[in-house]
Protein backbone atom coordinates (compact mmCIF):
# COMPACT_ATOMS: atom_id res chain seq x y z
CA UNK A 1 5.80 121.53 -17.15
CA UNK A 2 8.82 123.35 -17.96
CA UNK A 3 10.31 123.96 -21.29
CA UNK A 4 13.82 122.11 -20.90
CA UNK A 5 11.82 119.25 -18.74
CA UNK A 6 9.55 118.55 -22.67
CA UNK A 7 12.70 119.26 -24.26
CA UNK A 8 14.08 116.89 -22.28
CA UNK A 9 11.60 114.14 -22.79
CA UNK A 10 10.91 115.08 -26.10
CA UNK A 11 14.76 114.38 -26.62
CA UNK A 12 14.84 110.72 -24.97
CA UNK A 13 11.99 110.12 -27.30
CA UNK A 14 13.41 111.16 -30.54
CA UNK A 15 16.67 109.74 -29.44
CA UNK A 16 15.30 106.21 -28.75
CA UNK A 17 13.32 106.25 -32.42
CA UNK A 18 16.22 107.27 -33.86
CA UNK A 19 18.81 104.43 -32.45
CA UNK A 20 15.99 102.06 -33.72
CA UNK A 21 16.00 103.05 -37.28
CA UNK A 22 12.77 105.71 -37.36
CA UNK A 23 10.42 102.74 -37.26
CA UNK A 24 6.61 104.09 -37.58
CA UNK A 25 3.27 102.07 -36.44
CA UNK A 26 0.73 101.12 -39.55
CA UNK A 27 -2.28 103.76 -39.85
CA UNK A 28 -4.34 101.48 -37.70
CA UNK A 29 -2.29 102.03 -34.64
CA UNK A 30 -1.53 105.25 -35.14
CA UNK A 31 -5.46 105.66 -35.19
CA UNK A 32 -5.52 104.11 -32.09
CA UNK A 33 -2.78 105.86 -30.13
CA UNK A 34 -4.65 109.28 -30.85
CA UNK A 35 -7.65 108.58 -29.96
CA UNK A 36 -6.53 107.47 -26.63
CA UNK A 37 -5.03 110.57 -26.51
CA UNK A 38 -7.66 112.96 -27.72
CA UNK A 39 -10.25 110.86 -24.75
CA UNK A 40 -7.30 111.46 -22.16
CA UNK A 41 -7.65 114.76 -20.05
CA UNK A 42 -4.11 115.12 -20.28
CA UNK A 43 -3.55 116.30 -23.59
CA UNK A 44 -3.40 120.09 -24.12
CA UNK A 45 -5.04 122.09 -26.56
CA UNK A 46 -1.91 122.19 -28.85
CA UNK A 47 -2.01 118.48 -28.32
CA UNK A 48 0.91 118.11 -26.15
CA UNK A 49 0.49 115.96 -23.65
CA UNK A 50 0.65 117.73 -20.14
CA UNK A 51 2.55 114.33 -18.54
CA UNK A 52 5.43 114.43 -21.00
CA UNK A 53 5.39 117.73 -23.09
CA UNK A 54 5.76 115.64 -26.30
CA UNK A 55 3.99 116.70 -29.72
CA UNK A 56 1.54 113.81 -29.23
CA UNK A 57 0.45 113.85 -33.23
CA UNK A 58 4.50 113.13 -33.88
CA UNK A 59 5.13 110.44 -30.97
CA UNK A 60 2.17 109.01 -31.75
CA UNK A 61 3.67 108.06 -34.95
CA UNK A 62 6.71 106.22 -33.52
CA UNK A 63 7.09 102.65 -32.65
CA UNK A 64 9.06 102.94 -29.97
CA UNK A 65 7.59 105.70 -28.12
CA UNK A 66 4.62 104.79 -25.35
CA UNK A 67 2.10 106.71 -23.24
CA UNK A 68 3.78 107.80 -19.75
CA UNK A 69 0.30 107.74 -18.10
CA UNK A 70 -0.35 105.12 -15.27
CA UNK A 71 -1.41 102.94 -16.31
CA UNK A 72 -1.07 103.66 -20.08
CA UNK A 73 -2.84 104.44 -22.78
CA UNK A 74 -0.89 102.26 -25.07
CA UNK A 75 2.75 100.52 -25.43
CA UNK A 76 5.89 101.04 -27.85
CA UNK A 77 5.15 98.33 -30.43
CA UNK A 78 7.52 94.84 -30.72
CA UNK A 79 9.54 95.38 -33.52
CA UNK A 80 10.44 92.06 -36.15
CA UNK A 81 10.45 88.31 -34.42
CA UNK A 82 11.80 88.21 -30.67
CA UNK A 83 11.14 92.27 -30.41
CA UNK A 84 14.79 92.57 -32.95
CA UNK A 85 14.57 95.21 -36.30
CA UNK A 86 13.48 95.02 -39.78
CA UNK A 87 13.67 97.50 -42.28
CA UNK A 88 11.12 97.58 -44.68
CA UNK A 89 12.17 100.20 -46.30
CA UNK A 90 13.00 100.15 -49.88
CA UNK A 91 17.05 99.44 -50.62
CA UNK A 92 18.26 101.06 -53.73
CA UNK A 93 16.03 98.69 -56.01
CA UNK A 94 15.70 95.53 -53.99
CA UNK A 95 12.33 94.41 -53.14
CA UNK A 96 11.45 94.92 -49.49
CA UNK A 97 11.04 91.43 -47.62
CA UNK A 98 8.66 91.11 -45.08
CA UNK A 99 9.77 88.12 -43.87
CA UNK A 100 10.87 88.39 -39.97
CA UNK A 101 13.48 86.61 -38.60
CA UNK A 102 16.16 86.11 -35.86
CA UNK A 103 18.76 88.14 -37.60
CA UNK A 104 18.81 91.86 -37.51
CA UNK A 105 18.13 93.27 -41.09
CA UNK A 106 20.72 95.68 -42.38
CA UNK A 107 19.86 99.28 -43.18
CA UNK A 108 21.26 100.61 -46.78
CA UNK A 109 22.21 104.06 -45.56
């Protein structure tokens, strides 16, 4: 695979996780995703994955990025109730709520 053609994908990728507010998958996912990847004969010594070009230990991490193999390894993960957002992250001393719902939960940015 060609450097712009993982640059490209690699883009897409970040670009999606981004627009989705950077959400990551617990450590038990994560876990999971890998070692699919470091069983698949795909993944290159570097481990960059020879399908997509991405930095598999880095889209690994990310909720919203999946396994281009067919069929694949594993999914992009449902984020909050109905598939919508939540941000648990901390806001400027409030207490993070972990309580999903319908609404989309704002970002303090």
């Amino acid at each position: 695979m060609n450097i712009f053609k993982k640059a490209w994908n690699f883009t897409k990728a970040a670009a999606e996780f981004l627009k989705e507010g950077q959400p990551i998958v617990e450590e038990a996912v994560y876990n999971k995703r890998m070692k699919a990847c470091l069983e698949c004969p795909n993944l290159a010594e570097d481990n960059t994955c020879n399908l997509c070009g991405c930095f598999m230990p880095r889209k690994a991490g990310w909720a919203t990025s999946f396994c281009v193999d067919s069929p694949r390894r594993w999914d992009k993960e449902i984020i909050g109730k109905n598939g919508k957002k939540i941000d648990l992250r901390n806001a400027k001393g409030k207490d993070n709520n972990t309580e999903a719902s319908n609404e989309v939960q704002p970002t303090s940015e």
